[in-house]
C-alpha atoms as a PDB file:
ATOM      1  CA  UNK A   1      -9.844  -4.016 -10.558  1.00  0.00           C
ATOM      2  CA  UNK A   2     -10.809  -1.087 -13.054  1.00  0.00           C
ATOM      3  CA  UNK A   3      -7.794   1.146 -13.385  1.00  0.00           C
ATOM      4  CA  UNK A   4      -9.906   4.314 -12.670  1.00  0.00           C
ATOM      5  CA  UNK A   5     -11.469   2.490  -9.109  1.00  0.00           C
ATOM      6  CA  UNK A   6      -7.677   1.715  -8.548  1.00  0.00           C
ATOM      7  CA  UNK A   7      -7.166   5.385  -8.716  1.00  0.00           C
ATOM      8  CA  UNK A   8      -9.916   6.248  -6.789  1.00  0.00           C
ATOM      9  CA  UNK A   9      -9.235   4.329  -4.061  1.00  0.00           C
ATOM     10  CA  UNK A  10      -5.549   5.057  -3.942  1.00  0.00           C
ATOM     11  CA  UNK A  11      -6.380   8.834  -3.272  1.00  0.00           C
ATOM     12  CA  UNK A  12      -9.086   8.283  -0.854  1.00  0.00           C
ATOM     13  CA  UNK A  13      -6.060   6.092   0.784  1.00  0.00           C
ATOM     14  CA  UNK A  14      -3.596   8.545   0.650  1.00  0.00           C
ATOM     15  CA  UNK A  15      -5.900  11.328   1.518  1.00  0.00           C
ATOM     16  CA  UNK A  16      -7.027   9.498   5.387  1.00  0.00           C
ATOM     17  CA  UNK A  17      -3.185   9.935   6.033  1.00  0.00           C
ATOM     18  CA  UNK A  18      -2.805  13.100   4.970  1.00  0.00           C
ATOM     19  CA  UNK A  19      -5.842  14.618   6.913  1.00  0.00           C
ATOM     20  CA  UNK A  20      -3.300  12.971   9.810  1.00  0.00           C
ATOM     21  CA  UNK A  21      -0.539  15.040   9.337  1.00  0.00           C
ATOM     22  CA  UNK A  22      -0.166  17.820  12.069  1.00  0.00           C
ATOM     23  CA  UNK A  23       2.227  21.156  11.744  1.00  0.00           C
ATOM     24  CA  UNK A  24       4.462  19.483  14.367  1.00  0.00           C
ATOM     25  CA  UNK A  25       4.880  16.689  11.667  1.00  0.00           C
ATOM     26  CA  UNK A  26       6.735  18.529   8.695  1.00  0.00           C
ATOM     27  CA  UNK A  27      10.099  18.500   9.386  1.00  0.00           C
ATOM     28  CA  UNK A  28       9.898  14.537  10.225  1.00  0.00           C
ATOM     29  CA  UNK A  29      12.470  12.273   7.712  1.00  0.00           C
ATOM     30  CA  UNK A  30      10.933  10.057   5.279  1.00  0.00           C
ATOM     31  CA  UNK A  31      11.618   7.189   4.059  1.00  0.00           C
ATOM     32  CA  UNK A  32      12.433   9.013   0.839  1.00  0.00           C
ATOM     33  CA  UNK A  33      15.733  10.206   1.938  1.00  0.00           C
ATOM     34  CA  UNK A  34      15.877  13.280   0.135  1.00  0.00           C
ATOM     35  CA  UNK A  35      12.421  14.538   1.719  1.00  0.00           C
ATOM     36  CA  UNK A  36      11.181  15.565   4.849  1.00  0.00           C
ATOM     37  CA  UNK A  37       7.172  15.098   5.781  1.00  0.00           C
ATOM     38  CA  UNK A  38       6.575  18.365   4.169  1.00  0.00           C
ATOM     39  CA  UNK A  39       9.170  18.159   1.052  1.00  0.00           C
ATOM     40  CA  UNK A  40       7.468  14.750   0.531  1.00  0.00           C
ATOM     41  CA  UNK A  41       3.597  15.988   0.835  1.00  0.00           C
ATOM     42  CA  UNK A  42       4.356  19.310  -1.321  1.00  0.00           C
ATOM     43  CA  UNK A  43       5.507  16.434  -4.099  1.00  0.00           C
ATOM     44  CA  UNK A  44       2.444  14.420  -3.324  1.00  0.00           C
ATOM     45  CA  UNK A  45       0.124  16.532  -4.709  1.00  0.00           C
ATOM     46  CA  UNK A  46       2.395  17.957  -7.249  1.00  0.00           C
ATOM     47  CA  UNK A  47       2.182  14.982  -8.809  1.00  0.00           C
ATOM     48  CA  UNK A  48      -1.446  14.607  -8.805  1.00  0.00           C
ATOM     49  CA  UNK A  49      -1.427  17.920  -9.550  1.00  0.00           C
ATOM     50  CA  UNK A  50       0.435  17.401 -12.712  1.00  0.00           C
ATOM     51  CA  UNK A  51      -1.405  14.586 -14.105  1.00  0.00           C
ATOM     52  CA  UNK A  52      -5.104  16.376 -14.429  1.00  0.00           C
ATOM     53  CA  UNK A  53      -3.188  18.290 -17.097  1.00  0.00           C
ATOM     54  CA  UNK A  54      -2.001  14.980 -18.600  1.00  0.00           C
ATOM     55  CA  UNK A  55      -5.405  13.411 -18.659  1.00  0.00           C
ATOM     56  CA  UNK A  56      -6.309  15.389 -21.426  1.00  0.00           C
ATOM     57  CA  UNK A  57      -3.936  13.972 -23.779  1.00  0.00           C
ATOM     58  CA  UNK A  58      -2.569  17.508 -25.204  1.00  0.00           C
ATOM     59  CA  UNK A  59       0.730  17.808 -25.901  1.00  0.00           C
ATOM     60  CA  UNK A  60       2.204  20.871 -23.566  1.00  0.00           C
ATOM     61  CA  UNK A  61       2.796  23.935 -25.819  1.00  0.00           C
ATOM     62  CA  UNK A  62       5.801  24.220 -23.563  1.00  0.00           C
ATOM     63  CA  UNK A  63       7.825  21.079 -22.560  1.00  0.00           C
ATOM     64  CA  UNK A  64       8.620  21.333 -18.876  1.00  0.00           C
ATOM     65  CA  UNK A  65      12.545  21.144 -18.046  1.00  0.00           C
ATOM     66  CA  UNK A  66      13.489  21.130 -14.646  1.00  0.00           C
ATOM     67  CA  UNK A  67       9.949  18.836 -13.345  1.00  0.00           C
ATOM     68  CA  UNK A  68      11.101  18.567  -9.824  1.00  0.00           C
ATOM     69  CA  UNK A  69      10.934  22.038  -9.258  1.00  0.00           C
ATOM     70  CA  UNK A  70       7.982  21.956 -11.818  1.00  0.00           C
ATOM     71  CA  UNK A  71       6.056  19.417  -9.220  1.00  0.00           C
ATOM     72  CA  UNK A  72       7.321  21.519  -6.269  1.00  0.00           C
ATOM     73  CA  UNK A  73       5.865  24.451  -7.192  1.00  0.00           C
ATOM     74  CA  UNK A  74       2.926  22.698  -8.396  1.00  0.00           C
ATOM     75  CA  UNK A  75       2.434  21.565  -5.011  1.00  0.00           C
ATOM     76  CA  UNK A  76       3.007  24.338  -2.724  1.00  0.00           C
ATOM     77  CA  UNK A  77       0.289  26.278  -4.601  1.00  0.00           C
ATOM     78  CA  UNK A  78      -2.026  23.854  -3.924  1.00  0.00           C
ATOM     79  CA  UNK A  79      -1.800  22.959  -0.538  1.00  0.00           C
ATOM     80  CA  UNK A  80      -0.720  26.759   0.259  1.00  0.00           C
ATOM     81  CA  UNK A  81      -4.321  27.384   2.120  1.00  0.00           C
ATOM     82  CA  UNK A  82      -3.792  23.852   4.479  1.00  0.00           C
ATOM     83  CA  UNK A  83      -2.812  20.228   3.122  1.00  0.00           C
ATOM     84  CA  UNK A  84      -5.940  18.752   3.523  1.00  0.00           C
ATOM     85  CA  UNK A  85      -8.228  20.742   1.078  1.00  0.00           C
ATOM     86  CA  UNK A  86      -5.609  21.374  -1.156  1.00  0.00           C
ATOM     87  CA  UNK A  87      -4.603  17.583  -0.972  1.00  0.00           C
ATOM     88  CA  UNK A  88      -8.922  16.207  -1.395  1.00  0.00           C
ATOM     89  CA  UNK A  89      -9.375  18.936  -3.918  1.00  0.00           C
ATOM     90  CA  UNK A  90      -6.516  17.826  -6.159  1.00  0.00           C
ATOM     91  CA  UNK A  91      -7.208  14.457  -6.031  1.00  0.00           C
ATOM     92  CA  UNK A  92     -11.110  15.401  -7.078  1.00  0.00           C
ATOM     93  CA  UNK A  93      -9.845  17.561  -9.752  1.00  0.00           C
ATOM     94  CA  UNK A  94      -7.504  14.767 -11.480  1.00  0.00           C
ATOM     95  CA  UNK A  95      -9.557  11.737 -10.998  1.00  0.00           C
ATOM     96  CA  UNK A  96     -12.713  13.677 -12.718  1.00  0.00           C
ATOM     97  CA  UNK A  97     -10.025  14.707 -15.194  1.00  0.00           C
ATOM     98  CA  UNK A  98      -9.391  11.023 -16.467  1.00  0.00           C
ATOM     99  CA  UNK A  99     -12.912   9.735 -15.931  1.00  0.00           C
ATOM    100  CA  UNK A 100     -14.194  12.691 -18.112  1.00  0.00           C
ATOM    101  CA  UNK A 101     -11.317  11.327 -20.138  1.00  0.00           C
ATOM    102  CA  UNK A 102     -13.858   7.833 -20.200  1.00  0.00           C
ATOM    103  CA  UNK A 103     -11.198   5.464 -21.813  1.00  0.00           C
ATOM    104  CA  UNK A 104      -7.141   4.135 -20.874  1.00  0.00           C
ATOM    105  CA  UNK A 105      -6.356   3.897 -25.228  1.00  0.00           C
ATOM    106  CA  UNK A 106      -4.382   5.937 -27.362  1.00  0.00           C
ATOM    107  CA  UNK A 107      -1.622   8.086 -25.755  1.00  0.00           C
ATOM    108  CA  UNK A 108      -0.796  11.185 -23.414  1.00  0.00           C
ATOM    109  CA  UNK A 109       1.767  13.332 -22.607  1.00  0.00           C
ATOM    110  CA  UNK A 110       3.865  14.134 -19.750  1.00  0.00           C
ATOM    111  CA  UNK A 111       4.670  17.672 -18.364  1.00  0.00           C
ATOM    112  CA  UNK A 112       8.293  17.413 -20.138  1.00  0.00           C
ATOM    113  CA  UNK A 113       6.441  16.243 -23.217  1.00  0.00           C
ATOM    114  CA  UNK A 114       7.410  12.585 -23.566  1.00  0.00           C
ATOM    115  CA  UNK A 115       4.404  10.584 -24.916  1.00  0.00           C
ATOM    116  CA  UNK A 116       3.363   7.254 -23.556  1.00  0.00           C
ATOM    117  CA  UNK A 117       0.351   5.233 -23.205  1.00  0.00           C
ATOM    118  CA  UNK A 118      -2.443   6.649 -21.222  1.00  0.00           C
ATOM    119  CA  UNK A 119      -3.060   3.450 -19.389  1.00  0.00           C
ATOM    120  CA  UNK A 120       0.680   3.796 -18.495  1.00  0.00           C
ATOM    121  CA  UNK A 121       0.545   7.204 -17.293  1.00  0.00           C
ATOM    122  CA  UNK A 122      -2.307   6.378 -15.192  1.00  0.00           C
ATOM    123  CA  UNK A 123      -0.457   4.048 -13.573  1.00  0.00           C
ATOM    124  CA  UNK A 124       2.330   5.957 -12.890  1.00  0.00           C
ATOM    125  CA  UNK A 125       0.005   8.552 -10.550  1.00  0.00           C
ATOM    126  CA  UNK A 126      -1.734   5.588  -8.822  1.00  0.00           C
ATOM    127  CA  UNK A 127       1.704   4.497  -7.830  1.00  0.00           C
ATOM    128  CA  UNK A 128       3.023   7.618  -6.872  1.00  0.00           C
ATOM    129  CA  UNK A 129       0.327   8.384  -4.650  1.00  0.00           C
ATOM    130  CA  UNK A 130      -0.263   5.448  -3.371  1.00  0.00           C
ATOM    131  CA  UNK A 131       3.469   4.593  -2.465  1.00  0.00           C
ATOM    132  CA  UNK A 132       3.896   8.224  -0.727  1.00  0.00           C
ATOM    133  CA  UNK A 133       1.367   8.040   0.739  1.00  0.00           C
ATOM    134  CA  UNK A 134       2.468   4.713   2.649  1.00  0.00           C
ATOM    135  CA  UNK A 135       5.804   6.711   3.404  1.00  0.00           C
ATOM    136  CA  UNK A 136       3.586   9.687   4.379  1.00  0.00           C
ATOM    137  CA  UNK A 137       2.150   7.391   6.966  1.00  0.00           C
ATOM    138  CA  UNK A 138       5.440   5.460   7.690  1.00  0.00           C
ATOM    139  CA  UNK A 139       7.106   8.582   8.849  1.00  0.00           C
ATOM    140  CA  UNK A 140       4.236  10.400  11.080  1.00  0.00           C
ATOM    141  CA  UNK A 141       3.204   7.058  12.610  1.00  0.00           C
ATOM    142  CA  UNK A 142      -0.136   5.962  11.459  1.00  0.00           C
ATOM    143  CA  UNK A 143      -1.616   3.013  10.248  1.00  0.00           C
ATOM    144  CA  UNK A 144      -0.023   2.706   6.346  1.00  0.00           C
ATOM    145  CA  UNK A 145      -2.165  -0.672   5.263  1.00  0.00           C
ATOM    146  CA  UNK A 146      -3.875  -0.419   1.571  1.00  0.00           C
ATOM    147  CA  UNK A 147      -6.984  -2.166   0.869  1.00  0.00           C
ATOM    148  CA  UNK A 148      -5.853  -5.608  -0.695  1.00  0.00           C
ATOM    149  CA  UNK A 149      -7.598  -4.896  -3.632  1.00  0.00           C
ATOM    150  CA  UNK A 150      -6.065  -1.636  -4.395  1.00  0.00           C
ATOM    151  CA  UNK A 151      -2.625  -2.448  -3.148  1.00  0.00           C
ATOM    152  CA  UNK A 152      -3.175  -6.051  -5.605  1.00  0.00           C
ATOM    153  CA  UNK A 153      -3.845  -4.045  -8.489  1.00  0.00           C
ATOM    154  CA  UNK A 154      -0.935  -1.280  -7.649  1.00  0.00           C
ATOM    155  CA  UNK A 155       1.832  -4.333  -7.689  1.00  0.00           C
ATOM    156  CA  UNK A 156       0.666  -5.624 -10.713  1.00  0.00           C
ATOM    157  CA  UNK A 157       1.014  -2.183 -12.433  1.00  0.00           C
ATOM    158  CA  UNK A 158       4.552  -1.878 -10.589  1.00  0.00           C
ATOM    159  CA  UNK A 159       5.381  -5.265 -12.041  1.00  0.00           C
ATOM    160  CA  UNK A 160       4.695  -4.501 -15.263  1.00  0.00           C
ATOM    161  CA  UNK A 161       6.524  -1.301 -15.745  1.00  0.00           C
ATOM    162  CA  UNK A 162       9.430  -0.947 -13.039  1.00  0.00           C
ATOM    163  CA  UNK A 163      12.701  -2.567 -14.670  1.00  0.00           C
ATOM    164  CA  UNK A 164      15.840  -2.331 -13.513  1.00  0.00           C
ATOM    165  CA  UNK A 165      16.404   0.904 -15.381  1.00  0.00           C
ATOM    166  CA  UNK A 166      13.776   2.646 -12.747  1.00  0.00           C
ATOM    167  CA  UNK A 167      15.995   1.130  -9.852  1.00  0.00           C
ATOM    168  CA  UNK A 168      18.722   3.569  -7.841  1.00  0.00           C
ATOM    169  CA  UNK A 169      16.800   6.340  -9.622  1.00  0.00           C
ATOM    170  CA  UNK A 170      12.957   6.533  -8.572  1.00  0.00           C
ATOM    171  CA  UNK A 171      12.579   3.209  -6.929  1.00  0.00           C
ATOM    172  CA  UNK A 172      14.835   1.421  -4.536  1.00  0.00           C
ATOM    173  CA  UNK A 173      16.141  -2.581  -5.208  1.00  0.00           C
ATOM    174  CA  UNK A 174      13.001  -5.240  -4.313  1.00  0.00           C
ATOM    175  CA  UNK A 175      13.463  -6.799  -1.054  1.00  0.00           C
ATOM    176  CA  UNK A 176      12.112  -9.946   0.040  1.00  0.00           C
ATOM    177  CA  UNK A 177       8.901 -10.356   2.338  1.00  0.00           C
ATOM    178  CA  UNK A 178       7.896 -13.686   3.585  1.00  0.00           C
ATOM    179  CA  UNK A 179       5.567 -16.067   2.513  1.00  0.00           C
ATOM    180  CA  UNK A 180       1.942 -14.753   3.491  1.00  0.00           C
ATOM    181  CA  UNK A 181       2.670 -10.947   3.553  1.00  0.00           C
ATOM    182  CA  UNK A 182       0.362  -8.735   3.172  1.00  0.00           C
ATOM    183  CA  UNK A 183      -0.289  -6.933  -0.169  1.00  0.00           C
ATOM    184  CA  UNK A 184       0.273  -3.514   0.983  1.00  0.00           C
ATOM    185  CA  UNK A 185       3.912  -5.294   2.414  1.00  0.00           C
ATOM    186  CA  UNK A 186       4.559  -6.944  -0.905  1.00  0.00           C
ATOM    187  CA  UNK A 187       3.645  -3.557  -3.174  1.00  0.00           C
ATOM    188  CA  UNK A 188       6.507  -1.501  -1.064  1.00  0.00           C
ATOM    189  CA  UNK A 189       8.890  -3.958  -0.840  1.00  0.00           C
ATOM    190  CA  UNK A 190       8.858  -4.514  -4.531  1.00  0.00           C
ATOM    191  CA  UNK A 191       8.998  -0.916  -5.126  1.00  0.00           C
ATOM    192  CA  UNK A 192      12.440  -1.073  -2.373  1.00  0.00           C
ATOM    193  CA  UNK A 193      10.706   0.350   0.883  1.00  0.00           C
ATOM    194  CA  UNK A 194      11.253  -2.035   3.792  1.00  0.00           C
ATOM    195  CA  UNK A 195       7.431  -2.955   4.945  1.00  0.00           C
END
C-alpha cells in the first residue's frame, strides 16, 4: 500500500473514533497507563501536530528538549476549540504537508533535531496515530477494527523498525494472537496491547 494512502487512511481511522469521544469520556484510563482519554487524545494530535513541521525536512532552528510537554502543548492548542475540528484539521494539515512533500527519499528531522529517513519518520506518525487511536477506541468502547489493508501495511512498518530497544519504553513486549487473527489484532499485539 503507498505509504502516503497508509497515512491517509490511518487518520480518517483514527478520526471516526475521535468524533466518538463525548466530555463524559475524558477522564476514562487507557490502555496507555500513564494517560487518561483526554491526556491520551491531547498527545494524539500533538503528534500529528508535530510532524507537518517535520514534513518539510528543515532542520528546527531550535532543537526541542523536553518533547512530551512539547507534544502536550502542541495538542491542547489544537483541539482547544473541540477535539473533533481540531483533531480533522490537523490531520488535513500534516497529510497535505507530506504529499506537497511528493516523495519518502532523503531525510527529515524531528522536533528535538535528530535526523532520520523521511520514509521512517512517516512511519512513525502512521503508527502513532493509528495505534492511539485503537486505544482511543479501546477505552471509550467503540468499535477499534482497522481496515486490513491499512492495519497490513502499519505491522509491516512496526516490524521493520520496533527492536527490542523501543520495548519497556514506547511499546510494550509482543504478545501472541492465534492463528487467523485479524490484522488490526496482530498490529497491537505486536506493538504489546492485548487485542
Amino acid at each position: 500500500m503507498d505509504p502516503l494512502k497508509s497515512l491517509e487512511g490511518a487518520f480518517e481511522r483514527t478520526g471516526r473514533t475521535v468524533e466518538a469521544v463525548r466530555p463524559e469520556h475524558h477522564d476514562l484510563p487507557t490502555p496507555c497507563s500513564e494517560w487518561d482519554v483526554h491526556a491520551l487524545l491531547v498527545h494524539l494530535v500533538g503528534v500529528i501536530a508535530a510532524f507537518e513541521n517535520v514534513a518539510s525536512g528543515a532542520k528546527p532552528e531550535v532543537p526541542v528538549t523536553d518533547l512530551p510537554a512539547h507534544l502536550t502543548a502542541l495538542g491542547e492548542e489544537r483541539i482547544m476549540d473541540g477535539p473533533v475540528d481540531g483533531y480533522r484539521d490537523t490531520a488535513e494539515r500534516t497529510l497535505a504537508a507530506w504529499q506537497q512533500r511528493g516523495s519518502l527519499d532523503g531525510t527529515v528531522f524531528l522536533p528535538m533535531g535528530l535526523e532520520l529517513p523521511a520514509d521512517r519518520a512517516l512511519g512513525i506518525v502512521l503508527l502513532d496515530s493509528l495505534v492511539h487511536g485503537w486505544d482511543l477506541g479501546r477505552a471509550i468502547g467503540v468499535d477499534t477494527e482497522i481496515e486490513p489493508e491499512v492495519a497490513q501495511a502499519a505491522l509491516a512498518v512496526a516490524q521493520g523498525f520496533v527492536g527490542d530497544q523501543l520495548r519497556g519504553t514506547a511499546f510494550g513486549n509482543p504478545i501472541d494472537v492465534p492463528d487467523g487473527a485479524s490484522p488490526t489484532d496482530e498490529l497491537v499485539a505486536f506493538l504489546g496491547r492485548r487485542p
